[in-house]
Protein backbone atom coordinates (compact mmCIF):
# COMPACT_ATOMS: atom_id res chain seq x y z
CA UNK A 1 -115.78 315.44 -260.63
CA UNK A 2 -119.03 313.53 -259.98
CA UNK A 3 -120.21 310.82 -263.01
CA UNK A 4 -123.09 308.26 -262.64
CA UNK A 5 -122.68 304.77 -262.12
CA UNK A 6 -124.53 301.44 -260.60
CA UNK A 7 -123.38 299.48 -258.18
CA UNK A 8 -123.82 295.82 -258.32
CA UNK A 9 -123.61 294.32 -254.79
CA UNK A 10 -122.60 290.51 -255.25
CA UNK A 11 -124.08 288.83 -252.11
CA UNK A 12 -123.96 284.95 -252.24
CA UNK A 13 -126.97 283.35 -250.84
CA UNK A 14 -130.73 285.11 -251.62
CA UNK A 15 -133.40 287.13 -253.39
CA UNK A 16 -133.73 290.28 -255.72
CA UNK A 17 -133.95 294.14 -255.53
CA UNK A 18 -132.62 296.21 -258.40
CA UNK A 19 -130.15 299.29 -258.31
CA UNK A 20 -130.61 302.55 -259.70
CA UNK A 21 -128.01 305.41 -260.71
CA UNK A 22 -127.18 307.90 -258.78
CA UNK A 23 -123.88 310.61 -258.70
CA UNK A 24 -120.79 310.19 -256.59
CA UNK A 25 -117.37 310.84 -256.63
CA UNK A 26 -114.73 308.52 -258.19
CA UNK A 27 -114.10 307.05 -254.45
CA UNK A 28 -117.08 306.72 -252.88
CA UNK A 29 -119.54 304.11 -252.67
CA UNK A 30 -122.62 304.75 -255.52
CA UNK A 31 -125.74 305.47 -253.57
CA UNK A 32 -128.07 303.31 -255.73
CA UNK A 33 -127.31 299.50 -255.37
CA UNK A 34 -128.31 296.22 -256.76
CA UNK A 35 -127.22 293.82 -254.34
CA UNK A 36 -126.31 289.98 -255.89
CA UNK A 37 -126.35 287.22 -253.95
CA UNK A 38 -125.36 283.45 -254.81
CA UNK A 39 -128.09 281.38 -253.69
CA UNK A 40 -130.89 281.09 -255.90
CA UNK A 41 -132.87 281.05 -252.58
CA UNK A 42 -135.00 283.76 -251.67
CA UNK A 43 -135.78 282.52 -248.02
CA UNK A 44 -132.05 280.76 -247.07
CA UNK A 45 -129.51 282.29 -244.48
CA UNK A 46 -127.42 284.06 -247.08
CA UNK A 47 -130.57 286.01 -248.13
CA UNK A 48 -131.59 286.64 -244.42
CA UNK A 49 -128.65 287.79 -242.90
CA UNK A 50 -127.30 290.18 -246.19
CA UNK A 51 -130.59 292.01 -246.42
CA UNK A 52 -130.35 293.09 -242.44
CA UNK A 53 -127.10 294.27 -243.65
CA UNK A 54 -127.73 295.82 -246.45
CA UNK A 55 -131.13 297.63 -245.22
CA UNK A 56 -128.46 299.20 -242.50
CA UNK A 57 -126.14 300.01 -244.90
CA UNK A 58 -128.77 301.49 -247.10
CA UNK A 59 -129.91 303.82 -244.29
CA UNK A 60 -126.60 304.62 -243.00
CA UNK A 61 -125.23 305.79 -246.58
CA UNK A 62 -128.37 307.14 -248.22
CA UNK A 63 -128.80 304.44 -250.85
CA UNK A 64 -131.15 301.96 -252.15
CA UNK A 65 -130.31 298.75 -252.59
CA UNK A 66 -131.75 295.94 -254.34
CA UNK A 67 -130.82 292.23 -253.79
CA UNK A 68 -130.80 289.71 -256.58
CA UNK A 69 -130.70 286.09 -256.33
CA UNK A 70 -128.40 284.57 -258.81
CA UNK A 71 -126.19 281.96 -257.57
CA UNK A 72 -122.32 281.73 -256.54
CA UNK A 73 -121.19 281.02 -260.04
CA UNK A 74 -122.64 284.10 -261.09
CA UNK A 75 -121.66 286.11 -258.60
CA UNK A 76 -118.38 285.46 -258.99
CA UNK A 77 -118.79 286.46 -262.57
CA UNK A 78 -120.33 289.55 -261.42
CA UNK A 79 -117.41 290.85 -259.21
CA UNK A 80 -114.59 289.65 -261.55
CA UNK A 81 -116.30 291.55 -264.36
CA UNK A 82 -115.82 295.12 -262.68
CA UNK A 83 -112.84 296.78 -260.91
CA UNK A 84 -114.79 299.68 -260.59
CA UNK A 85 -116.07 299.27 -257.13
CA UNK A 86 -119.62 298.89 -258.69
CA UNK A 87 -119.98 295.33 -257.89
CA UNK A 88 -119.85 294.01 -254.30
CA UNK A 89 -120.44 290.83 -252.93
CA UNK A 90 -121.00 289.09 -249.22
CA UNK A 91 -120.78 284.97 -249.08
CA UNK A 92 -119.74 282.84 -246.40
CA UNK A 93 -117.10 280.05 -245.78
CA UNK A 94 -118.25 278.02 -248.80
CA UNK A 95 -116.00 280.71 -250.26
CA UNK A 96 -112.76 279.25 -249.37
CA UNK A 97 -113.95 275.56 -248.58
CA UNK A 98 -115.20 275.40 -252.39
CA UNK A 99 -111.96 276.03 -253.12
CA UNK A 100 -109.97 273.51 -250.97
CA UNK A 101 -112.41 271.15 -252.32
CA UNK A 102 -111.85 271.50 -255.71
CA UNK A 103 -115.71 272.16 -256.71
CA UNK A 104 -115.32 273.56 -259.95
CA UNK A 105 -115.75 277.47 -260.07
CA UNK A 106 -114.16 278.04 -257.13
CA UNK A 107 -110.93 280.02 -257.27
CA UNK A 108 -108.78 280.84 -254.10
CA UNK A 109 -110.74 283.67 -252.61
CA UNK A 110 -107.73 285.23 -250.89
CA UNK A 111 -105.66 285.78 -253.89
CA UNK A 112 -108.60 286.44 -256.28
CA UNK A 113 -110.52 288.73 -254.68
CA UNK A 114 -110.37 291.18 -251.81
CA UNK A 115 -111.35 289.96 -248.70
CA UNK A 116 -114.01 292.58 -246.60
CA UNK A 117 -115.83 292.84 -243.19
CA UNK A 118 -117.61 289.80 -241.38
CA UNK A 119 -120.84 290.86 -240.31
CA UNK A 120 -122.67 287.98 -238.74
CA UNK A 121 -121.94 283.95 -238.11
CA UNK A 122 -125.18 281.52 -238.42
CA UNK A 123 -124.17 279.05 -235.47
CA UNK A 124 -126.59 276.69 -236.33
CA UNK A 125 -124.67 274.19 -239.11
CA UNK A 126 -125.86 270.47 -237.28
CA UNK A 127 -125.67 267.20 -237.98
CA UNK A 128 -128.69 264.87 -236.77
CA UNK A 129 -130.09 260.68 -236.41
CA UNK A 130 -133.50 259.81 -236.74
CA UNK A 131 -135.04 259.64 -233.32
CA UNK A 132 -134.35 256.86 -231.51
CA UNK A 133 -131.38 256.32 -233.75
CA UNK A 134 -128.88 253.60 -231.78
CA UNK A 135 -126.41 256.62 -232.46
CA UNK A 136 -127.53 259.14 -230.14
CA UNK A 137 -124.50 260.66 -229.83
CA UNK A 138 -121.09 261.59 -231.64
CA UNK A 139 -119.50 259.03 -229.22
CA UNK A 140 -121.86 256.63 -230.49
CA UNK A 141 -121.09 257.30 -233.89
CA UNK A 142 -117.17 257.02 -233.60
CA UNK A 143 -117.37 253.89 -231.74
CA UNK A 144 -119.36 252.85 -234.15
CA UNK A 145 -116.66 253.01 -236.86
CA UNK A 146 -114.13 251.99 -234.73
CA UNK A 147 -116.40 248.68 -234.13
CA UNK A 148 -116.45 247.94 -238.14
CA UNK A 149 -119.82 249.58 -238.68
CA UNK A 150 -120.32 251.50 -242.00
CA UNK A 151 -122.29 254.80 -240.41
CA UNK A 152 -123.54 256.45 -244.06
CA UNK A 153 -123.58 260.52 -243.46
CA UNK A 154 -125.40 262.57 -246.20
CA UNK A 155 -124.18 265.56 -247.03
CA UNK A 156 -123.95 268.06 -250.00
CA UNK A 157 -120.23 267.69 -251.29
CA UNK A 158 -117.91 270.25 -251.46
CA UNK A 159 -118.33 272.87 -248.32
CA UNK A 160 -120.00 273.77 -245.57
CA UNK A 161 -122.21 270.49 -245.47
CA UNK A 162 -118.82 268.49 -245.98
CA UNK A 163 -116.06 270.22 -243.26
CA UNK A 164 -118.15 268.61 -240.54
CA UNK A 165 -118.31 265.42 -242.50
CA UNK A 166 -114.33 265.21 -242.70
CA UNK A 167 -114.02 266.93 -239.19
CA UNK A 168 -115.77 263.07 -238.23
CA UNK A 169 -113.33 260.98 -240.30
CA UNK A 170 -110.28 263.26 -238.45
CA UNK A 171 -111.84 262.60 -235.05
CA UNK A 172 -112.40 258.58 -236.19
CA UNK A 173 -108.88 258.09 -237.20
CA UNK A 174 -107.15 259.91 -234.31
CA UNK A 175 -109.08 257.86 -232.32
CA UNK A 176 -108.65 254.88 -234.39
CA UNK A 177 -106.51 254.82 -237.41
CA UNK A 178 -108.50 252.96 -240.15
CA UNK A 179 -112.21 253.67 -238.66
CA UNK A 180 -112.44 256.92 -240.51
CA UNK A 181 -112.87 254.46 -243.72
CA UNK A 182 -115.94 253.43 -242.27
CA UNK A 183 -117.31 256.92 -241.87
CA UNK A 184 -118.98 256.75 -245.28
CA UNK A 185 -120.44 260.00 -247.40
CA UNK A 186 -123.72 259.47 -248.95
CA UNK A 187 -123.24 262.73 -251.73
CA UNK A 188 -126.80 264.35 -252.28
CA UNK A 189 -128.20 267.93 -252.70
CA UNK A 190 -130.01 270.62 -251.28
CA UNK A 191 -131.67 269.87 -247.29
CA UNK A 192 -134.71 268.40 -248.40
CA UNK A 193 -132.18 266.12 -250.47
CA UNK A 194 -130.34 265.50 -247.14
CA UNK A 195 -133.82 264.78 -245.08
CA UNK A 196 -135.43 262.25 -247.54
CA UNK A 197 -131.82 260.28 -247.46
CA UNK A 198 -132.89 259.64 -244.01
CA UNK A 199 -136.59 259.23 -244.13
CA UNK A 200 -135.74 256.68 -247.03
CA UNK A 201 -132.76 254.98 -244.88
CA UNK A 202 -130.74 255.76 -246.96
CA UNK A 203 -127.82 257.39 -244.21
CA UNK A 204 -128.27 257.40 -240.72
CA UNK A 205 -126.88 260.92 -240.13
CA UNK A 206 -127.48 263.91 -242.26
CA UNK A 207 -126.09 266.93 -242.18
CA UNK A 208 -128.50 269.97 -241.26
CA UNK A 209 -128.94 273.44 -239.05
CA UNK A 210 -130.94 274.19 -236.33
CA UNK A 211 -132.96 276.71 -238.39
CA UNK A 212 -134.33 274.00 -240.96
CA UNK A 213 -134.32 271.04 -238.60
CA UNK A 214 -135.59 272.04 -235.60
CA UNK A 215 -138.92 271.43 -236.30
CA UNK A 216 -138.32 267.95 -236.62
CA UNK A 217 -136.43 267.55 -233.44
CA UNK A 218 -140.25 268.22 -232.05
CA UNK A 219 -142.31 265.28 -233.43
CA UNK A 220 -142.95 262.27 -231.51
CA UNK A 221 -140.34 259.25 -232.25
CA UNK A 222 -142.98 257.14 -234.07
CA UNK A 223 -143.46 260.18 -236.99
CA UNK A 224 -140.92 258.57 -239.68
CA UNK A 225 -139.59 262.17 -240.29
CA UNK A 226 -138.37 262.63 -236.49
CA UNK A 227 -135.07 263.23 -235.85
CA UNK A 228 -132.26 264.75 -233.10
CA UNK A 229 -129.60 266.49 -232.76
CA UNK A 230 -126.13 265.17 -232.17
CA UNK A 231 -123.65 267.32 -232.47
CA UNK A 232 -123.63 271.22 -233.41
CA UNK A 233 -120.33 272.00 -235.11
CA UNK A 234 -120.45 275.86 -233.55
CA UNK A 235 -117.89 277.49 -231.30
CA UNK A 236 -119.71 277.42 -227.57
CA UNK A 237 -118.46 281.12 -227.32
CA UNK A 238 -120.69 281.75 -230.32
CA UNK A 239 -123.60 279.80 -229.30
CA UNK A 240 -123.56 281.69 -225.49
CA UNK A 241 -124.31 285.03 -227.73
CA UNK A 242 -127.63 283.79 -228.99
CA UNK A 243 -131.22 284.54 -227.47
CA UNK A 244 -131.71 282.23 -224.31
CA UNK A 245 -134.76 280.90 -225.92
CA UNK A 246 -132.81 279.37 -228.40
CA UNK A 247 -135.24 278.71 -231.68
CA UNK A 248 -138.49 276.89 -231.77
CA UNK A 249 -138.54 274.80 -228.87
CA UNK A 250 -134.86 274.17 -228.08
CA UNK A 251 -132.84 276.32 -225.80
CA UNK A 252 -130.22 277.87 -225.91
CA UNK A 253 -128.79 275.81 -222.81
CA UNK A 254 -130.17 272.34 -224.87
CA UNK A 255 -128.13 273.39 -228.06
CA UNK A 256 -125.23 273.67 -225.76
CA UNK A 257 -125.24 270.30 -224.81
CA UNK A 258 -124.70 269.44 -228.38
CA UNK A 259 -121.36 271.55 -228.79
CA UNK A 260 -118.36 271.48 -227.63
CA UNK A 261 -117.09 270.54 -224.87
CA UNK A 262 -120.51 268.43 -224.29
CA UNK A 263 -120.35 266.89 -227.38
CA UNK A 264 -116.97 266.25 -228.75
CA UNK A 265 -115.40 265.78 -232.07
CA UNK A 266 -111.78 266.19 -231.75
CA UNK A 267 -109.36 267.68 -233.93
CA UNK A 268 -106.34 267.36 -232.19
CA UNK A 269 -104.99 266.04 -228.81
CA UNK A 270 -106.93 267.79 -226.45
CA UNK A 271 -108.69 270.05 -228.75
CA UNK A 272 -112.24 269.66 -230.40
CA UNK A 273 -113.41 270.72 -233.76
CA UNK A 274 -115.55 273.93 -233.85
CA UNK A 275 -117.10 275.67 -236.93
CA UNK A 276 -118.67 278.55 -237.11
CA UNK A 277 -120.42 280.01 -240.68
CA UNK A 278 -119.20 283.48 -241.48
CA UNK A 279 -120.53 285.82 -243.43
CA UNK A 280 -118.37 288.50 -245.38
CA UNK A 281 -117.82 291.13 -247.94
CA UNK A 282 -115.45 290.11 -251.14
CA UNK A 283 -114.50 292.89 -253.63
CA UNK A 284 -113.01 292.67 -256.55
CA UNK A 285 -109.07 292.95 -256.40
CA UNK A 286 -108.42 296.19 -258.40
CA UNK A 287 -111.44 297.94 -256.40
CA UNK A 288 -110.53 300.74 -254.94
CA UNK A 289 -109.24 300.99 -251.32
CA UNK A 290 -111.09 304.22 -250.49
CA UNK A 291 -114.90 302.36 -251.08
CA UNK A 292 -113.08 299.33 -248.54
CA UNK A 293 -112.57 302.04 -246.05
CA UNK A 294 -116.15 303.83 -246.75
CA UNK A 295 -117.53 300.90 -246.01
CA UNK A 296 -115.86 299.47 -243.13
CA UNK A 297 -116.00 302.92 -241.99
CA UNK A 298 -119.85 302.61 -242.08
CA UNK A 299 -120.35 299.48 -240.82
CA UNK A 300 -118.26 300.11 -237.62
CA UNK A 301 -120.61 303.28 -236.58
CA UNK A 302 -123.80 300.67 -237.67
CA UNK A 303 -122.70 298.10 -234.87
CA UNK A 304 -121.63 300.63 -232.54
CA UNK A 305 -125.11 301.80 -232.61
CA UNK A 306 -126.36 298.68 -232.11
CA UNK A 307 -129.70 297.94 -233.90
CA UNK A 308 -128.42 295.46 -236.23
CA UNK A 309 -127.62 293.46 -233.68
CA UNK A 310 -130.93 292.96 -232.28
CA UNK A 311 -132.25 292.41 -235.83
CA UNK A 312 -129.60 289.36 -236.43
CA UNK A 313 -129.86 287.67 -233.51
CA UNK A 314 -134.20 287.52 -234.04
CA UNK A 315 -133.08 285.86 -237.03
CA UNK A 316 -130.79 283.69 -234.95
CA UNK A 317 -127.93 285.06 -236.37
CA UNK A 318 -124.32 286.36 -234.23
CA UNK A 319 -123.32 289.44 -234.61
CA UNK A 320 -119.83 289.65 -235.77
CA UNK A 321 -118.34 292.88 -237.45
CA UNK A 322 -114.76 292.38 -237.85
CA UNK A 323 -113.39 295.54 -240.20
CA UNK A 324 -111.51 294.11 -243.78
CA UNK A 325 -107.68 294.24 -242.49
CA UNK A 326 -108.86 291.96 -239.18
CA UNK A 327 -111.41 290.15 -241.14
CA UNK A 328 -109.00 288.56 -243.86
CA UNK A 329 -105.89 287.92 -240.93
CA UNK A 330 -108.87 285.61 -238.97
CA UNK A 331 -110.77 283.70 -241.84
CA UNK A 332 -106.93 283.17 -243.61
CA UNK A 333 -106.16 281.28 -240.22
CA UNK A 334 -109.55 279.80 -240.27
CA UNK A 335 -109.09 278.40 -243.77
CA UNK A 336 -105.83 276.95 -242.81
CA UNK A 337 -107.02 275.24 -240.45
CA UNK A 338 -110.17 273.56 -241.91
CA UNK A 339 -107.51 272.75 -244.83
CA UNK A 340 -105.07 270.85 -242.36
CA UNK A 341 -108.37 268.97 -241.79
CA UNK A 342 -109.12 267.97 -245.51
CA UNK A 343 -105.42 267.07 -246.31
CA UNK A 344 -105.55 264.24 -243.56
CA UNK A 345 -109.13 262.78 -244.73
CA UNK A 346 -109.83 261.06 -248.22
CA UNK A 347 -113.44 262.27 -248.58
CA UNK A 348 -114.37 260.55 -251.69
């Protein structure tokens, strides 16, 4: 029997369209969508890279969907409010790391939800000096701290910005067990937040990406608001996969320099500290399985076909379609060991 429903697809990170009703069976995906994301950003990464996906999707399956900017809190709310399969939602590894922060909100994403498809990594997460900075390099930095010196690093508590931060602490007291105290968090907001902490000297590394920061990476060292790169956290296996022009003026070959093995930040004995930010579907946990299978099902014949890929990586995004079964086994491993990471630092 057919009925008509709507289909709320919970995205975390972007802008608005609206879903309309449509018939389908009990187990199939609706055809009219409204897809929610958890930014309140209409022009961020989360935005970018879910409405490639969701313009493919909407093609592939016949339906229309609309994407609709409401934040992660809300998103959340939106997915744990209906076990129908009408609510969907794609975030990133803020998912989990929210979580083993303890930011309020955040609930263990592998047991509350169920965990989907990756579709694409943003390899650009960065941290960065003014220009001319007398750190000009991560080696700089943790010698530094191992030399006394309090190196302030802004960042936006809590996830994403942070993992690097306490990646640098690991790296300061395996090198040096103490310095990591003087590897000191300056706690702000949004990126502009994170900029004007270093235009006002307030820290004298920030935490940033190559799509927002780039630009600033151009300007001459005497513009106050000039800054480089030092380290880019991203696998170099993921960074090899993007255009050879790299973004603006950087290369692809010049952003290499700034990952591993070229620029290391060590996690281990003889290993360095990578991360890469994953994008992925979450349903809720009493959704059905047939609508996880309809729509890894779909999303395997849309990257073997190949167009979204060429549409991610102009928007300097990786392709990286892992189906739900595979997706949950690698970012469960991935969580584990980013958590390893916090246990050993004291971030506050």
């Amino acid at each position: 029997m057919t009925f008509t429903r709507r289909l709320v697809l919970a995205v975390v990170g972007a802008t608005a369209l609206t879903a309309t009703s449509f018939a389908a069976t009990a187990q199939e995906l609706p055809r009219n969508v409204r897809l929610v994301i958890g930014s309140t950003s209409t022009g961020g990464d989360t935005y970018q890279n879910s409405a490639i996906v969701a313009g493919a999707l909407s093609e592939k399956l016949g339906i229309n969907i609309k994407v609709d900017a409401v934040g992660a809190t809300e998103a959340f709310k939106a997915l744990e409010r209906d076990s129908r399969g009408t609510t969907l939602m794609i975030f990133h590894d803020q998912s989990y790391l929210g979580n083993l922060y303890g930011v309020q909100g955040y609930e263990d994403p592998f047991a509350s939800y169920k965990i989907g498809p990756t579709v694409a990594i943003n390899p650009g997460n960065a941290y960065l000096v003014p220009k001319g900075s007398k750190y000009g390099s991560m080696e700089d930095i943790l010698a530094a701290a191992e030399a006394g010196e309090k190196v302030r690093v802004a960042i936006q508590p809590g996830g994403v910005s942070e993992i690097g931060f306490s990646a640098m602490k690991n790296a300061a007291k395996l090198r040096s067990p103490g310095s990591e105290e003087n590897i000191v968090a300056v706690n702000t907001g949004s990126q502009s937040d994170k900029n004007q902490a270093m235009w006002d000297d307030l820290a004298d590394v920030i935490n940033g990406s190559i799509q927002a920061n780039e630009q600033f990476t151009q300007l001459p060292e005497d513009d106050r608001k000039a800054m480089e790169f030092v380290w880019i956290t991203a696998r170099p296996a993921t960074l090899e996969q993007a255009p050879a022009q790299g973004m603006g003026d950087t290369t692809r070959d010049e952003m290499l320099q700034y990952a591993s093995p070229q620029t290391s930040v060590p996690l281990m004995e003889g290993e360095d500290f990578t991360f890469d930010k994953e994008f992925f579907f979450l349903y809720n946990l009493e959704m059905d399985d047939a609508i996880v299978e309809q729509i890894d099902t779909a999303l395997a014949e849309i990257f073997e076909e190949g167009e979204i890929q060429n549409r991610q990586k102009e928007a300097f995004f990786i392709p990286n379609f892992l189906p739900s079964d595979e997706a949950r086994a690698h970012l469960e491993a991935k969580r584990d060991t980013y958590r390893n990471v916090i246990a050993e630092i004291t971030t506050n």
